[in-house]
Protein backbone atom coordinates (compact mmCIF):
# COMPACT_ATOMS: atom_id res chain seq x y z
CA UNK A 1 123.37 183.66 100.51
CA UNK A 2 126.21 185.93 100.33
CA UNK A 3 126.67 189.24 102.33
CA UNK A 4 126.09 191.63 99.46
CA UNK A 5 122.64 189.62 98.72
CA UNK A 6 121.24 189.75 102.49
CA UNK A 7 122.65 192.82 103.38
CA UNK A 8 121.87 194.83 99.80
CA UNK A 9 118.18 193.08 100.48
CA UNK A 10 118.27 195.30 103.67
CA UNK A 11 119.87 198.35 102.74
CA UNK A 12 118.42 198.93 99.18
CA UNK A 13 119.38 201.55 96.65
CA UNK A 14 116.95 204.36 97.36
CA UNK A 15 115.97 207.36 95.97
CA UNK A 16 116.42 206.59 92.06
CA UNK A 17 115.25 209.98 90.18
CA UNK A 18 116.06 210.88 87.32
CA UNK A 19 118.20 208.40 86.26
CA UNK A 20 120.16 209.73 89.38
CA UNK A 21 120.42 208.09 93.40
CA UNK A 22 119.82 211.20 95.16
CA UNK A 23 120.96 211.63 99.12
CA UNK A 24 117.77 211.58 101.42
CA UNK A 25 117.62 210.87 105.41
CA UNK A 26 116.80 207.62 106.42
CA UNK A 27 115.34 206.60 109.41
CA UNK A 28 117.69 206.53 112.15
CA UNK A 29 118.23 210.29 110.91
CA UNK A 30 121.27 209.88 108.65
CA UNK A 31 122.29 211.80 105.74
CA UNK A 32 122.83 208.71 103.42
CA UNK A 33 123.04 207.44 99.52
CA UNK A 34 122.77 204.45 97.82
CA UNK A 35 123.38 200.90 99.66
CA UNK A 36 123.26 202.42 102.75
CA UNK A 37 126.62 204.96 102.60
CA UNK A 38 126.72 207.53 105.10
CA UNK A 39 127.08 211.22 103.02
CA UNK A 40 127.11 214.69 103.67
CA UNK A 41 124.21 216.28 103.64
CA UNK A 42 124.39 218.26 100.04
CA UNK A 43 126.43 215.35 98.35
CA UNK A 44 125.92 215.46 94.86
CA UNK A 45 124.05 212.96 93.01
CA UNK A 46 124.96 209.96 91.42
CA UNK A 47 124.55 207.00 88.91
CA UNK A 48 123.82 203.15 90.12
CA UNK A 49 126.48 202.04 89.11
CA UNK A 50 128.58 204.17 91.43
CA UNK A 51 126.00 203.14 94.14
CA UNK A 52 126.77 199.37 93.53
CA UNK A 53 130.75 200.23 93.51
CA UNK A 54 130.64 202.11 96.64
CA UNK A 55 128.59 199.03 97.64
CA UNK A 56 130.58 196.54 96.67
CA UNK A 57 134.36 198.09 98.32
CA UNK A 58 132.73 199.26 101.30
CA UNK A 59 131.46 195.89 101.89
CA UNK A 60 135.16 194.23 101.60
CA UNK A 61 136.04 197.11 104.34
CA UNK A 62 133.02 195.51 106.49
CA UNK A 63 133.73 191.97 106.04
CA UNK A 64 137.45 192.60 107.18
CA UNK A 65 136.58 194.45 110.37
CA UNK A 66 133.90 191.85 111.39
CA UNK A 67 136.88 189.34 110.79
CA UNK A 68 139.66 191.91 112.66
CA UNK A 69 136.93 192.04 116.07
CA UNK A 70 136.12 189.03 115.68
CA UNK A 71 138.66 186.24 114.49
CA UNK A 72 136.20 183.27 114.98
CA UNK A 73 134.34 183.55 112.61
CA UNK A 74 137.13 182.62 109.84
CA UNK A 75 136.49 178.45 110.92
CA UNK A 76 132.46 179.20 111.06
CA UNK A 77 129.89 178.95 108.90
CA UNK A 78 129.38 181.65 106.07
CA UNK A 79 125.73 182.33 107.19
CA UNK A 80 127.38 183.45 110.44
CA UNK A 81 130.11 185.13 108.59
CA UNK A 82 126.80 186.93 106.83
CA UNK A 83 125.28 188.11 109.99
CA UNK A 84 127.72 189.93 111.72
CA UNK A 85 128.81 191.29 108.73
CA UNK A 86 125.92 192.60 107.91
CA UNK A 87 125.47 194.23 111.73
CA UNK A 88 128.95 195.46 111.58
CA UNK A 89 127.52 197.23 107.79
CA UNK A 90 124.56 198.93 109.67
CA UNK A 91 125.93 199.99 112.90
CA UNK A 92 130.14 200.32 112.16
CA UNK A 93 132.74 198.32 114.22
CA UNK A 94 132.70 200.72 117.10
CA UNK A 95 129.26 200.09 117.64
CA UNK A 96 130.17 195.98 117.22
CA UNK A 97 133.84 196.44 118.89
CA UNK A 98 132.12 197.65 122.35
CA UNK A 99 129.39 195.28 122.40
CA UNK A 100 128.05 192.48 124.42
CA UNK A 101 126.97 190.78 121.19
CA UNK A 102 130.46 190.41 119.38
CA UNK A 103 131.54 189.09 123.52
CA UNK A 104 129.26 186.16 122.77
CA UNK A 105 130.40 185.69 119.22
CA UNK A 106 134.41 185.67 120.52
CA UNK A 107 133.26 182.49 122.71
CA UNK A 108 131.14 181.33 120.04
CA UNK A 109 127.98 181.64 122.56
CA UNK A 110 125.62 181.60 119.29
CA UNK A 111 122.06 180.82 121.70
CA UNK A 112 123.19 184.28 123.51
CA UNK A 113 124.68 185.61 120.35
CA UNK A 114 120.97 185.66 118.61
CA UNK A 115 119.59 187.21 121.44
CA UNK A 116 122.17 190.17 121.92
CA UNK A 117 121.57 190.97 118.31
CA UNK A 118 118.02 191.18 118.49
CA UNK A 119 118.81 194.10 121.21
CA UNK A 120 120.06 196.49 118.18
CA UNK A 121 116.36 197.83 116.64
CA UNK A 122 116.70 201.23 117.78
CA UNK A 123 117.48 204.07 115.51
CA UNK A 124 117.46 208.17 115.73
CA UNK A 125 115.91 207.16 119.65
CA UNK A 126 113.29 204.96 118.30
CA UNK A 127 112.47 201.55 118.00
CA UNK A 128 112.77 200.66 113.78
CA UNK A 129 110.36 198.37 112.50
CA UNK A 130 113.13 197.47 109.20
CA UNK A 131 115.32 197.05 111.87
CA UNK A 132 113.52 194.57 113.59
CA UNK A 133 113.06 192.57 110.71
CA UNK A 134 116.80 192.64 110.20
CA UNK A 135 118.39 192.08 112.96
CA UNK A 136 115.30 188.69 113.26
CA UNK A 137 116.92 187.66 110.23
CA UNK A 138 120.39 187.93 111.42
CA UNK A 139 119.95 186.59 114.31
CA UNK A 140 118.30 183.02 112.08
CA UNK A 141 121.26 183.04 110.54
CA UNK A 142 123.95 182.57 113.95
């Protein structure tokens, strides 16, 4: 499975009216649009194919930070290439940079690797049901 597969699974394109993707808040209290892209609140609509562009270059700008922090994972699998990806795509590479988790994944520590990333399910204060679910799959994939 590639990373725009499991992490577009995840992230969705929401808020299709109209013929238009519309900004809306999602739950960890963000102003955001299509696959997941942080906006301004106000942004103006636009049309899926602009969502899946965005989509598609912000993910090479994900995959290459998740490969900057974390060099390993160029001679590792690309299911673990997939994962962190995908947690560097929901939470940025500040969140990953500082973390325990990407610690593990530098020493290739993949038992305490799965379990670090399982730690990431709250959003806006609040445990996240979708991101339970998500970071249980990610964590299947190390």
């Amino acid at each position: 499975m590639t990373a725009f597969e499991f992490i577009g699974r995840f992230e969705g394109c929401h808020k299709l009216k109209e013929g238009m993707i519309w900004p809306y808040v999602c739950p960890a209290g963000y102003w955001t649009q299509g696959w997941g892209r942080l906006v301004w609140k106000g942004s103006p609509p636009i049309t899926k194919d602009t969502a899946d562009g965005w989509f598609r270059r912000d993910l090479m700008t994900y995959e290459q930070w998740a490969y900057d922090l974390s060099p390993i994972l160029f001679d590792e699998p690309e299911r673990r290439q997939v994962a962190i990806t995908s947690f560097v795509y929901n939470l940025g590479p500040n969140n990953y940079k500082a973390s325990t988790l990407r610690k593990r994944v530098n020493v290739g520590d993949w038992d305490r690797a799965k379990v670090e990333i399982q730690r990431w399910v709250n959003g806006g204060g609040k445990k996240l049901p979708g991101l339970v679910i998500r970071r249980a799959a990610e964590a299947a994939l190390l």
